[in-house]
N, C-alpha and C. Protein backbone atom coordinates (compact mmCIF):
# COMPACT_ATOMS: atom_id res chain seq x y z
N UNK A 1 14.04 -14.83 -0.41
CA UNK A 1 13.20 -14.26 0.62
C UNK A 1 11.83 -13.88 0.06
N UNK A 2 11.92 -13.26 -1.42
CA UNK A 2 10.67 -12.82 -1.59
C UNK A 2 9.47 -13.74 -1.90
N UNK A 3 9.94 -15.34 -2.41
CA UNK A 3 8.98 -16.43 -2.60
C UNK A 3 8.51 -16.89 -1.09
N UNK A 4 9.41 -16.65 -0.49
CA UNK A 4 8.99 -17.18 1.61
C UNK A 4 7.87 -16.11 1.57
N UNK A 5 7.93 -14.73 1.48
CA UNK A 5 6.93 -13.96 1.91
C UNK A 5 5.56 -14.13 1.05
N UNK A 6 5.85 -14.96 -0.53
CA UNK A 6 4.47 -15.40 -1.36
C UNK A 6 3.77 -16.30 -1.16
N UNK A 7 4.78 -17.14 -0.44
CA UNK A 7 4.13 -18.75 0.10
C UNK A 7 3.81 -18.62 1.15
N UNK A 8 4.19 -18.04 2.02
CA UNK A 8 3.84 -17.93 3.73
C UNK A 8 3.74 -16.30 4.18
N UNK A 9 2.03 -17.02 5.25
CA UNK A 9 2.30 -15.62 6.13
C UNK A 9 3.03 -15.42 7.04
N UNK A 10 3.94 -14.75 7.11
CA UNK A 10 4.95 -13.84 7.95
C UNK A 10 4.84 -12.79 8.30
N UNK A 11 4.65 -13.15 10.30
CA UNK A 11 4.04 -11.92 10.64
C UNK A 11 5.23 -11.46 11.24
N UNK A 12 6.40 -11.99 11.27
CA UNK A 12 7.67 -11.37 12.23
C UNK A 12 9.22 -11.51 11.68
N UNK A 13 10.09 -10.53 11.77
CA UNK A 13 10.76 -10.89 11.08
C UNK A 13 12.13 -12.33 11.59
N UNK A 14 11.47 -12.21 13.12
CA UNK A 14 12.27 -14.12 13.20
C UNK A 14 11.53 -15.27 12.79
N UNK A 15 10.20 -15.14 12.52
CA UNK A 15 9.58 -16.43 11.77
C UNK A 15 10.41 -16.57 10.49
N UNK A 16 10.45 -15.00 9.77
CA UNK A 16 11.85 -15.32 8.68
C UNK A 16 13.10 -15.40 8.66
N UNK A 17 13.38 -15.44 9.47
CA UNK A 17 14.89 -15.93 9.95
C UNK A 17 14.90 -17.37 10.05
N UNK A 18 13.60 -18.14 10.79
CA UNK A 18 13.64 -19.05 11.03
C UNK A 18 13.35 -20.00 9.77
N UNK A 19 12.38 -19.22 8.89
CA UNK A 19 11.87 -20.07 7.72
C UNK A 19 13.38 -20.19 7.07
N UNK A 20 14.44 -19.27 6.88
CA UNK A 20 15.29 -19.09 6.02
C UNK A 20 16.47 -20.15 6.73
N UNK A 21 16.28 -20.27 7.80
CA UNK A 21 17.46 -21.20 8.44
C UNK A 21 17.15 -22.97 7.95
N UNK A 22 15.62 -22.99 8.04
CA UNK A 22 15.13 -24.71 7.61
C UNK A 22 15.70 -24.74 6.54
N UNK A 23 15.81 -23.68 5.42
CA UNK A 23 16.47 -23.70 4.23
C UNK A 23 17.75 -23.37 3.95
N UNK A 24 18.38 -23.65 5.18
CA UNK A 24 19.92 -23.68 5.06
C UNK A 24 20.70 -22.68 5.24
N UNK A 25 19.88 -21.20 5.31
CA UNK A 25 20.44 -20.27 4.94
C UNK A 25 20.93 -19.56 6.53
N UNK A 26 21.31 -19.45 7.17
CA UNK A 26 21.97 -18.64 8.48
C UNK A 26 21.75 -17.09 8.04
N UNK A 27 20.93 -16.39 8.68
CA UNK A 27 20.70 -15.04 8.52
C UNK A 27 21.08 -14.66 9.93
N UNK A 28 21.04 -13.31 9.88
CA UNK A 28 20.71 -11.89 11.32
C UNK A 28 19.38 -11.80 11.03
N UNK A 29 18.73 -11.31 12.46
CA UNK A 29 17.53 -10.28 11.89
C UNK A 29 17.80 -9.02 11.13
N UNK A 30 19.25 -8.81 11.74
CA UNK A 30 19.09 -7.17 10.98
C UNK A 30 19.26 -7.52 9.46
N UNK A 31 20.06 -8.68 8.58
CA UNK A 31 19.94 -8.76 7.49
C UNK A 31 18.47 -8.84 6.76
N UNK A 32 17.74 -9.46 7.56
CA UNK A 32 16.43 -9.64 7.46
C UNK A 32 15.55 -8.38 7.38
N UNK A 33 15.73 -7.86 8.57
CA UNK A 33 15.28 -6.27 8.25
C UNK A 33 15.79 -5.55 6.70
N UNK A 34 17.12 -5.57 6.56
CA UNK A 34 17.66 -4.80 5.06
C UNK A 34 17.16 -5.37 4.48
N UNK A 35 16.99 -6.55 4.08
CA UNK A 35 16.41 -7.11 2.69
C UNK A 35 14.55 -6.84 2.74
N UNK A 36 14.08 -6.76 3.77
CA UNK A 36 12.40 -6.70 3.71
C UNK A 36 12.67 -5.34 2.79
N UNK A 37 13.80 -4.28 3.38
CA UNK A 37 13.70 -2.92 3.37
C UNK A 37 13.99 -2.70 1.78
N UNK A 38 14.80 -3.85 1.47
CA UNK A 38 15.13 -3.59 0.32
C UNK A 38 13.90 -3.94 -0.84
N UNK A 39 13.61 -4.99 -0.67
CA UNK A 39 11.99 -5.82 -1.32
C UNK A 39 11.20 -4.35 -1.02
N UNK A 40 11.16 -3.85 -0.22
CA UNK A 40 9.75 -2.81 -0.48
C UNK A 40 8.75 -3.15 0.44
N UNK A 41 9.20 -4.49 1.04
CA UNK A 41 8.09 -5.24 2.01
C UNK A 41 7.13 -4.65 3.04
N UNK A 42 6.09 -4.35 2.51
CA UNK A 42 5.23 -3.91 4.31
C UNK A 42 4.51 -4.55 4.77
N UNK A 43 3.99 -4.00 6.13
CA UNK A 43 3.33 -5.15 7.08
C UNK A 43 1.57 -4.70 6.50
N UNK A 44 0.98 -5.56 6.09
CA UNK A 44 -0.44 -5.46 5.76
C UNK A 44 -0.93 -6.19 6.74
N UNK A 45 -2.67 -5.56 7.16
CA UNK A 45 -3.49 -6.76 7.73
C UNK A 45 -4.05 -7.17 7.37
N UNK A 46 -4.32 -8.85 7.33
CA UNK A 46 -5.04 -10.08 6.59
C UNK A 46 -6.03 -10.49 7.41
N UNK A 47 -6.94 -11.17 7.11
CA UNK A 47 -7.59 -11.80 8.44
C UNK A 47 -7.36 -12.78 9.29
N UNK A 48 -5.65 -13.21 9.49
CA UNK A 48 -5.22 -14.16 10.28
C UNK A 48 -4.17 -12.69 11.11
N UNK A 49 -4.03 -11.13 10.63
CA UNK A 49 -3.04 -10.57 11.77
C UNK A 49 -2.11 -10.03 10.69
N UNK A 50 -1.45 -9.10 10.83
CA UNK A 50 -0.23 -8.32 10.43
C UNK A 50 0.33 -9.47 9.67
N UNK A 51 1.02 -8.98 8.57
CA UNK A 51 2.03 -10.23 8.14
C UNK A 51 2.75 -8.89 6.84
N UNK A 52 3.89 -9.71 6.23
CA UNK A 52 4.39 -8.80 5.34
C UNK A 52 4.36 -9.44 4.23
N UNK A 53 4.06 -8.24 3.02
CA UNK A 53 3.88 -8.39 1.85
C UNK A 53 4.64 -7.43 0.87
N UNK A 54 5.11 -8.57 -0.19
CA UNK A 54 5.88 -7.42 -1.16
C UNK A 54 4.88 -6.74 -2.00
N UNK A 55 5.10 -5.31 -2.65
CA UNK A 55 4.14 -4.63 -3.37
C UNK A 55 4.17 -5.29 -4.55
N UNK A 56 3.22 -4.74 -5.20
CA UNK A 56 2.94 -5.35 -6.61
C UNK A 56 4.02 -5.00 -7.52
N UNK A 57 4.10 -5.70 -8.06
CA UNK A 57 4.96 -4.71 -9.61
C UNK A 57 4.11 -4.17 -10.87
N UNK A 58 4.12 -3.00 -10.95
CA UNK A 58 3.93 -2.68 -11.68
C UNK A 58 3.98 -3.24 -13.44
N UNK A 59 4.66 -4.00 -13.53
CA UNK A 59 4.75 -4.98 -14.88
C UNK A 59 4.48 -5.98 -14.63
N UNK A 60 3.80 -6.64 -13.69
CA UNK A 60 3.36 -7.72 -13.44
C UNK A 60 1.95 -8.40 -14.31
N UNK A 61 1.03 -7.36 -14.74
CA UNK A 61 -0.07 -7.54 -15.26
C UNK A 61 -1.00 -7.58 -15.11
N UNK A 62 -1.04 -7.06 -13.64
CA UNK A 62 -2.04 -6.67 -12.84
C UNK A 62 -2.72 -5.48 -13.19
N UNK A 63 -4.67 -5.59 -13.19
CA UNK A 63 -5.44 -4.31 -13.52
C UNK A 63 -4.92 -3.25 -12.51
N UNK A 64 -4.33 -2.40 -12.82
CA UNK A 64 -3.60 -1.11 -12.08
C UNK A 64 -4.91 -0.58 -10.90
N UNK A 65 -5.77 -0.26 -12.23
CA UNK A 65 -7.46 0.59 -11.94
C UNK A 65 -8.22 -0.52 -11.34
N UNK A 66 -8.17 -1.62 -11.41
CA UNK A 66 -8.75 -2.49 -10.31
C UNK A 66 -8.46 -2.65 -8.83
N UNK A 67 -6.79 -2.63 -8.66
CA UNK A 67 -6.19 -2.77 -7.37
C UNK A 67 -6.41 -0.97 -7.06
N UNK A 68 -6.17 -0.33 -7.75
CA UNK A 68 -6.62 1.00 -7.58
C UNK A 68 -8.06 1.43 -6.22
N UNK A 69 -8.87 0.53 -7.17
CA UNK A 69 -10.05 0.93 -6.57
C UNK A 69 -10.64 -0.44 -5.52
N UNK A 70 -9.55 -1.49 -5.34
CA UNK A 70 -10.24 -2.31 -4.50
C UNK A 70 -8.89 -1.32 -2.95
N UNK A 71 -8.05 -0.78 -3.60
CA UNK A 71 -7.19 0.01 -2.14
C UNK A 71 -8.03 1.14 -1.98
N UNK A 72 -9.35 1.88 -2.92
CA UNK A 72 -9.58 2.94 -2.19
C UNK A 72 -11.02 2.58 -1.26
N UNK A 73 -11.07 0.99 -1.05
CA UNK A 73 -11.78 0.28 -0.03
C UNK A 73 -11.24 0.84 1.23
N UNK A 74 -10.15 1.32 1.29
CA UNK A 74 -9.46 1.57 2.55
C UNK A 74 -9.46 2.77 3.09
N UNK A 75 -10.36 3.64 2.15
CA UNK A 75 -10.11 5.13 2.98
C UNK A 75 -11.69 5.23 3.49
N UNK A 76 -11.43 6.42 4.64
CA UNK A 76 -12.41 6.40 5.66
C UNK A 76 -12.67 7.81 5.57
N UNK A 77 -11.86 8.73 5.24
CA UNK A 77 -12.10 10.18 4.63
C UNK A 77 -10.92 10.84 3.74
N UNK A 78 -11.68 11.74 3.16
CA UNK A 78 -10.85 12.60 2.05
C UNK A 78 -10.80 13.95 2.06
N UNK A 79 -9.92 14.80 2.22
CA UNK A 79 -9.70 16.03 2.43
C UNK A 79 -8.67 16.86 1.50
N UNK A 80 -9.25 17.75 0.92
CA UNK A 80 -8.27 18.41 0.40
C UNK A 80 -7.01 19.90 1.25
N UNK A 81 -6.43 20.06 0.62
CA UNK A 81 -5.37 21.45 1.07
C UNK A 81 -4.47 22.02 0.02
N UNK A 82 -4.76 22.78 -0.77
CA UNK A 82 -3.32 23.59 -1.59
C UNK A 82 -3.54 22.38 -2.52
N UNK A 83 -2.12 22.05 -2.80
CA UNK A 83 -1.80 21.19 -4.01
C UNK A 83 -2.01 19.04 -3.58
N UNK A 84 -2.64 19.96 -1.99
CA UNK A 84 -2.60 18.20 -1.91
C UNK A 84 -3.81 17.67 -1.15
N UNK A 85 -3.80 16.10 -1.18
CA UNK A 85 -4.75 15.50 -0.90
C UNK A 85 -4.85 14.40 0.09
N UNK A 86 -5.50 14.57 1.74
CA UNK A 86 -5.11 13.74 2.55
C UNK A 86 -6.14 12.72 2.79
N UNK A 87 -5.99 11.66 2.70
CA UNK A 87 -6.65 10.03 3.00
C UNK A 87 -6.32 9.64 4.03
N UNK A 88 -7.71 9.27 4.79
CA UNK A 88 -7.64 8.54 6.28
C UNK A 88 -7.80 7.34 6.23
N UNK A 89 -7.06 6.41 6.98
CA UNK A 89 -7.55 5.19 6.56
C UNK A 89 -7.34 3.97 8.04
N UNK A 90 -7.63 2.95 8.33
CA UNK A 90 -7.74 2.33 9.70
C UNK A 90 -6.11 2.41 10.10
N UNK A 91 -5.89 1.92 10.84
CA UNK A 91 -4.37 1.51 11.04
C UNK A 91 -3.68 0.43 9.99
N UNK A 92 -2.22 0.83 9.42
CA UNK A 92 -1.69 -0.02 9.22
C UNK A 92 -2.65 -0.47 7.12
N UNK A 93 -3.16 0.71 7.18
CA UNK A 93 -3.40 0.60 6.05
C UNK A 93 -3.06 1.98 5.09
N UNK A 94 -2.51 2.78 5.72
CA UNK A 94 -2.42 3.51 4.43
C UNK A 94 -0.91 2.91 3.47
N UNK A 95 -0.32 2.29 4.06
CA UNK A 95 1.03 1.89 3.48
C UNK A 95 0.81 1.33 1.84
N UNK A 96 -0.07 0.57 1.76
CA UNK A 96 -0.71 -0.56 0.70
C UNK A 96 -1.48 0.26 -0.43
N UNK A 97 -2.31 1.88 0.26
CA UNK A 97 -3.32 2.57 -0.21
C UNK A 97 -2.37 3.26 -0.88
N UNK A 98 -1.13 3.89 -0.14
CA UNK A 98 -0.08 5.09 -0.97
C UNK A 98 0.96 3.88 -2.36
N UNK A 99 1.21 2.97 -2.09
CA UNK A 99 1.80 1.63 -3.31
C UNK A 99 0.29 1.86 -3.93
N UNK A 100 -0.72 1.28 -4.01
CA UNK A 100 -1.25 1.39 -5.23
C UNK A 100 -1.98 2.37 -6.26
N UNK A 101 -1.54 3.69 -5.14
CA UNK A 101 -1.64 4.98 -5.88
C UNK A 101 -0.83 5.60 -6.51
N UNK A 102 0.35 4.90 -6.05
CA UNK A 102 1.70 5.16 -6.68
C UNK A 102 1.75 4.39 -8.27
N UNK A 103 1.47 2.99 -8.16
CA UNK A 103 1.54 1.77 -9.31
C UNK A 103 0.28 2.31 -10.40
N UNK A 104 -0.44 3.39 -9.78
CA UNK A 104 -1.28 3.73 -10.75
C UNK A 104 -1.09 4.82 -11.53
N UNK A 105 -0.15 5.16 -11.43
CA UNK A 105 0.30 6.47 -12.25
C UNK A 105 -0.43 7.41 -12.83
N UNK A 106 -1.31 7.85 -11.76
CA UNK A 106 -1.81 8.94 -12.36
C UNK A 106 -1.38 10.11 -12.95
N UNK A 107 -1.91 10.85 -14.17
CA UNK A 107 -1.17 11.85 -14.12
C UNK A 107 -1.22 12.96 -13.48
N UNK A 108 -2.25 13.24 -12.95
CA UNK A 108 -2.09 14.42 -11.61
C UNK A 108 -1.64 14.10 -10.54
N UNK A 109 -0.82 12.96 -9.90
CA UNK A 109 -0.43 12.62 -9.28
C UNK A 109 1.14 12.61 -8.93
N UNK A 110 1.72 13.79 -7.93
CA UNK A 110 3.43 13.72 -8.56
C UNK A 110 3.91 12.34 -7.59
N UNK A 111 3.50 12.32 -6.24
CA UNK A 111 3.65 10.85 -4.97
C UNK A 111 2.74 11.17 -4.30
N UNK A 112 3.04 10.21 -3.31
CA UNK A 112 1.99 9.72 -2.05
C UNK A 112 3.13 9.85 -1.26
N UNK A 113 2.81 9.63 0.42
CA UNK A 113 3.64 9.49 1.26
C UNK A 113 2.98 8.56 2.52
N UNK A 114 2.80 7.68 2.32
CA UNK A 114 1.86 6.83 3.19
C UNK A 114 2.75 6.87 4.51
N UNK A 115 1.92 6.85 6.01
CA UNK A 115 2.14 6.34 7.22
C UNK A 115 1.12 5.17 7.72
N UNK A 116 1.19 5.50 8.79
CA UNK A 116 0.29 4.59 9.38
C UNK A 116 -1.13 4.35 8.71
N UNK A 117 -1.95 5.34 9.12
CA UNK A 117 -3.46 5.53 9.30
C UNK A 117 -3.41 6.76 8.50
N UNK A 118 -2.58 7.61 7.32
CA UNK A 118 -2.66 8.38 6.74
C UNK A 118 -1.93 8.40 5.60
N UNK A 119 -2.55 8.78 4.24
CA UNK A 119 -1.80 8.95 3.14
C UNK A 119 -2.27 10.08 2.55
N UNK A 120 -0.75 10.66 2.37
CA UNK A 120 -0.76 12.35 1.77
C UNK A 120 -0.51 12.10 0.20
N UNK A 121 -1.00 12.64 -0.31
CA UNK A 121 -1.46 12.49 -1.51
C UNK A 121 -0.80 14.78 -2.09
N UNK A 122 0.56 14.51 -3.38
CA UNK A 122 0.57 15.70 -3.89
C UNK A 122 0.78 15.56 -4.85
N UNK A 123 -0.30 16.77 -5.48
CA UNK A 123 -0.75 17.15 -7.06
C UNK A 123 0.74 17.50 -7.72
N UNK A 124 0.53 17.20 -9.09
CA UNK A 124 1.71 17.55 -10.16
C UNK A 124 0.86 18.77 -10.50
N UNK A 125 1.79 19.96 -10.62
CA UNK A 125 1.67 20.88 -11.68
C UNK A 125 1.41 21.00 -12.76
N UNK A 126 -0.02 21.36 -13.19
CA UNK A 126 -0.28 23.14 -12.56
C UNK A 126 -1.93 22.62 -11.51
N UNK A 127 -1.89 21.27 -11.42
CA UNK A 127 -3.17 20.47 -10.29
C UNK A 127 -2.99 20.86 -9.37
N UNK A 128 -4.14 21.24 -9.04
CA UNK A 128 -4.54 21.42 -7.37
C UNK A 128 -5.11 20.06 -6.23
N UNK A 129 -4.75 19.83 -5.25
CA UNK A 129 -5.27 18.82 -4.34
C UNK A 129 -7.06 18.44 -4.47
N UNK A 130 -7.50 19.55 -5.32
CA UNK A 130 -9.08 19.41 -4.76
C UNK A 130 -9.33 18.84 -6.73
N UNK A 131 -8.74 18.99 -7.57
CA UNK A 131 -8.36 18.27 -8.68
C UNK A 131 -8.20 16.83 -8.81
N UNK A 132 -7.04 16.86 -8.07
CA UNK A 132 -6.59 14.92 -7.71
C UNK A 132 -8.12 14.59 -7.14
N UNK A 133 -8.15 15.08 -6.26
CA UNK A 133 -9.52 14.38 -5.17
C UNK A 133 -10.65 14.31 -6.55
N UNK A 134 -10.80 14.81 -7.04
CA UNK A 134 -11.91 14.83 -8.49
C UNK A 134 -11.57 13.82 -9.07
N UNK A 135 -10.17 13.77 -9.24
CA UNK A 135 -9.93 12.23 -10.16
C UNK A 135 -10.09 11.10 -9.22
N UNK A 136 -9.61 11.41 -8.27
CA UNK A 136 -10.24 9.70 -7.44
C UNK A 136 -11.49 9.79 -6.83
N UNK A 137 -12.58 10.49 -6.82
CA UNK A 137 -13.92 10.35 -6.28
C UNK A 137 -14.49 9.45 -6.63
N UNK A 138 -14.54 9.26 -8.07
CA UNK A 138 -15.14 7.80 -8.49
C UNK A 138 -15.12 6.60 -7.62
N UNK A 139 -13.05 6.43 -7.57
CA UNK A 139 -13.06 5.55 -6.68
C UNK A 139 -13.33 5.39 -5.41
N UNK A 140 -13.21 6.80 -4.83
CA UNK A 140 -13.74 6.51 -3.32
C UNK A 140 -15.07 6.40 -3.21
N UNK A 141 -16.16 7.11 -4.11
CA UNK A 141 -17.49 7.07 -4.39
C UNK A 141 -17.89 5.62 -3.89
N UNK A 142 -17.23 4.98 -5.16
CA UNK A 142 -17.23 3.42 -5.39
C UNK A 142 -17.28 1.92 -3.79
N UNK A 143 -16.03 2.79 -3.43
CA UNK A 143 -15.96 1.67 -2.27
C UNK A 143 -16.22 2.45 -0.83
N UNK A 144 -16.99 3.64 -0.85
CA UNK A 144 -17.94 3.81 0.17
C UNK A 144 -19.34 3.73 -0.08
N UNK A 145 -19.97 3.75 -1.21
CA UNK A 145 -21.36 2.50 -1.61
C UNK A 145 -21.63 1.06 -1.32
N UNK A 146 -21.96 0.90 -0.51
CA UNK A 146 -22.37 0.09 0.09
C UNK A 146 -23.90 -0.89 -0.29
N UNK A 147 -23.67 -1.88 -0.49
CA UNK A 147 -24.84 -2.87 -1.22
C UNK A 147 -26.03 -2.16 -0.82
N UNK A 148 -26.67 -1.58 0.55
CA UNK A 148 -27.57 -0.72 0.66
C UNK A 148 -27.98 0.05 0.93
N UNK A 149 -27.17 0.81 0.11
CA UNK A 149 -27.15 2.26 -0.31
C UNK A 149 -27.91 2.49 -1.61
């Protein structure tokens, strides 16, 4: 399943049912559902529409601090509170923004908790939320500069 979701966009989970049947395989959707669930799979938007994508791996070899800062392309504001730190971001994007804040292991960073259009962001001890936000300003700095600016 997870090479169907590398090779093809899949925006539904009966297009993968269906891709998986040309290949012999007889699924449910609901198996289909457990295994996306299990892969880690979320729905990102591309410029052809929603489709699902597995997260990165972390041992893959990927610049952490690159995907880092091409996901904090995605926030639209930053707010701090107490020990934590909340990111706004369009629809359907904070999911991708909280995975590569996660794969980046910061160390003031204990998780994320991505939804929709929001990712909560909480400080490890003895960090405060307005701390974390210090460590990622750069990056948000970064990808709210704009060529003319």
């Amino acid at each position: 399943m997870a090479q169907l979701l590398e090779r093809h966009d899949v925006t539904s989970q009966q297009q993968l049912v269906d891709l998986l049947a040309e290949r012999g395989q007889s699924v449910t959707q609901a198996t289909v559902s457990r295994d996306l669930d299990r892969l880690g799979a979320v729905r990102v938007r591309r410029p052809g529409g929603m489709t699902y994508a597995l997260p990165v791996d972390a041992e893959s070899g990927v610049d952490q601090a690159a995907r880092l800062r091409a996901a904090m392309a995605l926030v639209r504001n930053m707010e701090t509170a107490a020990n934590l730190v909340i990111l706004k971001t369009a629809p359907a994007n904070a999911m991708p923004l909280a995975s590569a804040l996660d794969l980046a292991s910061l160390d003031r960073v204990a998780g994320t908790v991505g939804g929709d259009d929001t990712v909560v962001i909480v400080a490890r001890e003895p960090w405060s939320g307005h701390q974390v936000a210090e460590q990622l300003a750069p990056y948000v700095d970064a990808a709210m500069t704009g060529p003319d600016d």
